[in-house]
C-alpha atoms as a PDB file:
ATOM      1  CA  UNK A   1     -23.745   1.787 -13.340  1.00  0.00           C
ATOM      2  CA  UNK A   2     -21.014   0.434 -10.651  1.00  0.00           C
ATOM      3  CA  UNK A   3     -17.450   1.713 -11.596  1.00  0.00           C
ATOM      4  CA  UNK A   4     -14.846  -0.347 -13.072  1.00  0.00           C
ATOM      5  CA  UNK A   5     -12.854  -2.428 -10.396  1.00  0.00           C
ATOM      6  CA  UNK A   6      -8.830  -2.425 -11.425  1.00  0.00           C
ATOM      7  CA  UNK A   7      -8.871  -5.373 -12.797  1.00  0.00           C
ATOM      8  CA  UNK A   8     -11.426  -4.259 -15.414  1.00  0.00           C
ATOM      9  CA  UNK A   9      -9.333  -0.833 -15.942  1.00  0.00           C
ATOM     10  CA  UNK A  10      -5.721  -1.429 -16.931  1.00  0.00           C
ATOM     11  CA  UNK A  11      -5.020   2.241 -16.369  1.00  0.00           C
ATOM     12  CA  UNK A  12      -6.465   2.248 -12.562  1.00  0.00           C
ATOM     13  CA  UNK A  13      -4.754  -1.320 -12.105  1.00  0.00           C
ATOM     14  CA  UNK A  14      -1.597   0.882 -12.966  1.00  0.00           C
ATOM     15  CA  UNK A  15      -2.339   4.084 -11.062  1.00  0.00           C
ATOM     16  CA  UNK A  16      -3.080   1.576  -7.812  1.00  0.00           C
ATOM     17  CA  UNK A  17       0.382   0.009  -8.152  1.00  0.00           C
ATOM     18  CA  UNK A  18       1.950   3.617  -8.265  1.00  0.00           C
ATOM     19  CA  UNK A  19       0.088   4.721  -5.465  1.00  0.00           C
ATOM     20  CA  UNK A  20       1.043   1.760  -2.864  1.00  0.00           C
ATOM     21  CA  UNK A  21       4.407   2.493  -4.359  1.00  0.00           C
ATOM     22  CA  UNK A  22       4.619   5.812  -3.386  1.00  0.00           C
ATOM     23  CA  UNK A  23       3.362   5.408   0.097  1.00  0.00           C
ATOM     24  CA  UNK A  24       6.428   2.696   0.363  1.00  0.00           C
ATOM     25  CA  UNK A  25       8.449   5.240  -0.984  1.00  0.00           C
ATOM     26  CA  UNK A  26      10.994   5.941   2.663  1.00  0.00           C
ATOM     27  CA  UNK A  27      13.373   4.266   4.366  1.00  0.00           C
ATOM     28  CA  UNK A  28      11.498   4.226   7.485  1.00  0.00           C
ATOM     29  CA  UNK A  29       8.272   3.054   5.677  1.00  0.00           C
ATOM     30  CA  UNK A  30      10.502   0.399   3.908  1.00  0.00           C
ATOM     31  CA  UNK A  31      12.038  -0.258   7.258  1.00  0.00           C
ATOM     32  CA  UNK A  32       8.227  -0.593   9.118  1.00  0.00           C
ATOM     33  CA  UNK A  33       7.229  -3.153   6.315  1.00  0.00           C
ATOM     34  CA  UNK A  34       9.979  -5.021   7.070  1.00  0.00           C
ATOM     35  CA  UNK A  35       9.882  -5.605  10.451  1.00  0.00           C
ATOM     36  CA  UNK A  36       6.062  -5.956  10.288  1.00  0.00           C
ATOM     37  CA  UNK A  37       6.803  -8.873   8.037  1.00  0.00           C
ATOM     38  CA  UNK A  38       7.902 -10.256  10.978  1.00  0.00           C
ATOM     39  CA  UNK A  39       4.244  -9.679  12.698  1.00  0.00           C
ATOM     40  CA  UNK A  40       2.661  -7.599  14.408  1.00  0.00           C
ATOM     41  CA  UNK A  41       4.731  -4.910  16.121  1.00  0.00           C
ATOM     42  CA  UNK A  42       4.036  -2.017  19.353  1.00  0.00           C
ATOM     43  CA  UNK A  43       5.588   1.724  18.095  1.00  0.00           C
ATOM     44  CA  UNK A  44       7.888   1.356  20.915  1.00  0.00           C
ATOM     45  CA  UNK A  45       9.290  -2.024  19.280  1.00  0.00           C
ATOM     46  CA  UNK A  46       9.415  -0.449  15.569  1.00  0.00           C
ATOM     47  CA  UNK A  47      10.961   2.484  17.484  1.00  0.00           C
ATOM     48  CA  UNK A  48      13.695  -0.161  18.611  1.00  0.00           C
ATOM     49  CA  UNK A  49      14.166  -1.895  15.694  1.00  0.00           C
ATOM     50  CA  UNK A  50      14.637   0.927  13.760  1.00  0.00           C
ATOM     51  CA  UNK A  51      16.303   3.247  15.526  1.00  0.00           C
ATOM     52  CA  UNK A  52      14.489   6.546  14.908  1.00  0.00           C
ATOM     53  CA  UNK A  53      12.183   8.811  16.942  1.00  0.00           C
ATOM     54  CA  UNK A  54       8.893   7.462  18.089  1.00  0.00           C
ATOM     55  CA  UNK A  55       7.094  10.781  16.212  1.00  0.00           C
ATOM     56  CA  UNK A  56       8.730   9.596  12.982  1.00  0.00           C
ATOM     57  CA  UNK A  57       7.489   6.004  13.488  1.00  0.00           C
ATOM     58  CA  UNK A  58       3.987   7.183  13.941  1.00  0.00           C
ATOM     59  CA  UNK A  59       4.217   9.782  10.999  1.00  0.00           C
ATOM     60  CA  UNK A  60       5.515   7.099   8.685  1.00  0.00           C
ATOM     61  CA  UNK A  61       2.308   4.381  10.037  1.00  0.00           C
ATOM     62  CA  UNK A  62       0.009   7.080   9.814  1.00  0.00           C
ATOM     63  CA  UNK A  63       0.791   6.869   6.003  1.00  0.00           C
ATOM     64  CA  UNK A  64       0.888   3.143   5.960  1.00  0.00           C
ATOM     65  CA  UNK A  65      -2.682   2.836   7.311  1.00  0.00           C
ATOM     66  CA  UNK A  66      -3.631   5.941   5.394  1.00  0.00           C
ATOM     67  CA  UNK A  67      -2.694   3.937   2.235  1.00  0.00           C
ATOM     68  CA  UNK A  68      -4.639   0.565   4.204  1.00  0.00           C
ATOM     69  CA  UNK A  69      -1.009  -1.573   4.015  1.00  0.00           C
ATOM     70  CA  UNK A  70      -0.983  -1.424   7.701  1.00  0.00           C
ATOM     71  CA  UNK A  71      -3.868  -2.062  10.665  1.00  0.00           C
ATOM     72  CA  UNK A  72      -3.824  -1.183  14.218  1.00  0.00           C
ATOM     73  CA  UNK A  73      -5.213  -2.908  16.816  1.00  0.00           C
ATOM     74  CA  UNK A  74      -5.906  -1.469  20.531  1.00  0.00           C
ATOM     75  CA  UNK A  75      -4.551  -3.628  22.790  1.00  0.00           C
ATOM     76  CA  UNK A  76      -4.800  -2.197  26.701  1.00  0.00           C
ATOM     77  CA  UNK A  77      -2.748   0.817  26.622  1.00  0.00           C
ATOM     78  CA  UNK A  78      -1.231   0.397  23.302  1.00  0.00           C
ATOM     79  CA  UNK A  79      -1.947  -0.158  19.574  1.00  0.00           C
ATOM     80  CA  UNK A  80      -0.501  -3.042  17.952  1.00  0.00           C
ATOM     81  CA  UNK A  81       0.361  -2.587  14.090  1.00  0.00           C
ATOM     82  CA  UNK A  82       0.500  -5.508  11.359  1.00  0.00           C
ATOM     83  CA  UNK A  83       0.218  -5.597   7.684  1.00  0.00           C
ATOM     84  CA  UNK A  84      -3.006  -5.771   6.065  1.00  0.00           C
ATOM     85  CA  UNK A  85      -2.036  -8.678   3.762  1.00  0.00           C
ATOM     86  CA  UNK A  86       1.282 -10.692   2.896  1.00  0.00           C
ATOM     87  CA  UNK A  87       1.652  -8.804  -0.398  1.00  0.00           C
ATOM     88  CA  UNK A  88       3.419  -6.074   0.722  1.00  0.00           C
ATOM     89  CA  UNK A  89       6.171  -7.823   2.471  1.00  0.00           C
ATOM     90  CA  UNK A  90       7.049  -9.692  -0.336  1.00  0.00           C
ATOM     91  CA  UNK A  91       7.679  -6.915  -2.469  1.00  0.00           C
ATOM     92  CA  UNK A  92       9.595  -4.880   0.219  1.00  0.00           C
ATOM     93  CA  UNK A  93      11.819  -8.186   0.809  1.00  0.00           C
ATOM     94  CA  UNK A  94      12.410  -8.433  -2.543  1.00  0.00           C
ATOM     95  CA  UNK A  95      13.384  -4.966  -3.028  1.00  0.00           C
ATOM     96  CA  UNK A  96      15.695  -5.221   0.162  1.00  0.00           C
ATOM     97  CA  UNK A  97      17.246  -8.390  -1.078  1.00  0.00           C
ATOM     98  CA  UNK A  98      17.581  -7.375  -4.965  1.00  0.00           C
ATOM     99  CA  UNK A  99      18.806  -3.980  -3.603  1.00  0.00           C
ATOM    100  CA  UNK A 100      21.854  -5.991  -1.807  1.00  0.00           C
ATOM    101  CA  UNK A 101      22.809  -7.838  -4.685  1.00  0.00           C
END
């Protein structure tokens, strides 16, 4: 018998959307998200934008793609990073806007 997708199990719908929560739950992360929205971004350039160590950058992905809201993509001699889907982004804007109200 196949398991019950999310949509069939409010609880697991609910335990998904705390989960992809928690892995957003950092500044940096926030911060990646952000300027991912953008497209798709080297470390060095996330390093850039956001002003913090590349090791911290690449902790902070490692979680994103951990928690599959971010892809890498070899690209010569380095990885390029984008979001998986557009869902994300709006919900990090929106918390970025609503949080400068």
């Amino acid at each position: 018998m196949p398991s019950p997708s999310p949509a069939d199990d409010p609880l697991q719908s609910l335990q998904a959307a705390s989960d992809l929560l928690r892995a957003l739950a950092s500044p940096v992360r926030v911060g990646i998200v952000r300027e991912l929205a953008e497209g798709g971004k080297c470390v060095h350039e996330l390093v850039a934008a956001l002003g913090v160590s590349q090791p911290l950058v690449s902790q902070h992905l490692r979680v994103l793609r951990t928690s599959r809201i971010v892809t890498a993509r070899r690209q010569a001699r380095e990885t390029q990073y984008s979001l998986t889907d557009d869902h994300v982004a709006h919900i990090v804007l929106d918390a970025i806007r609503h949080a400068q109200e």
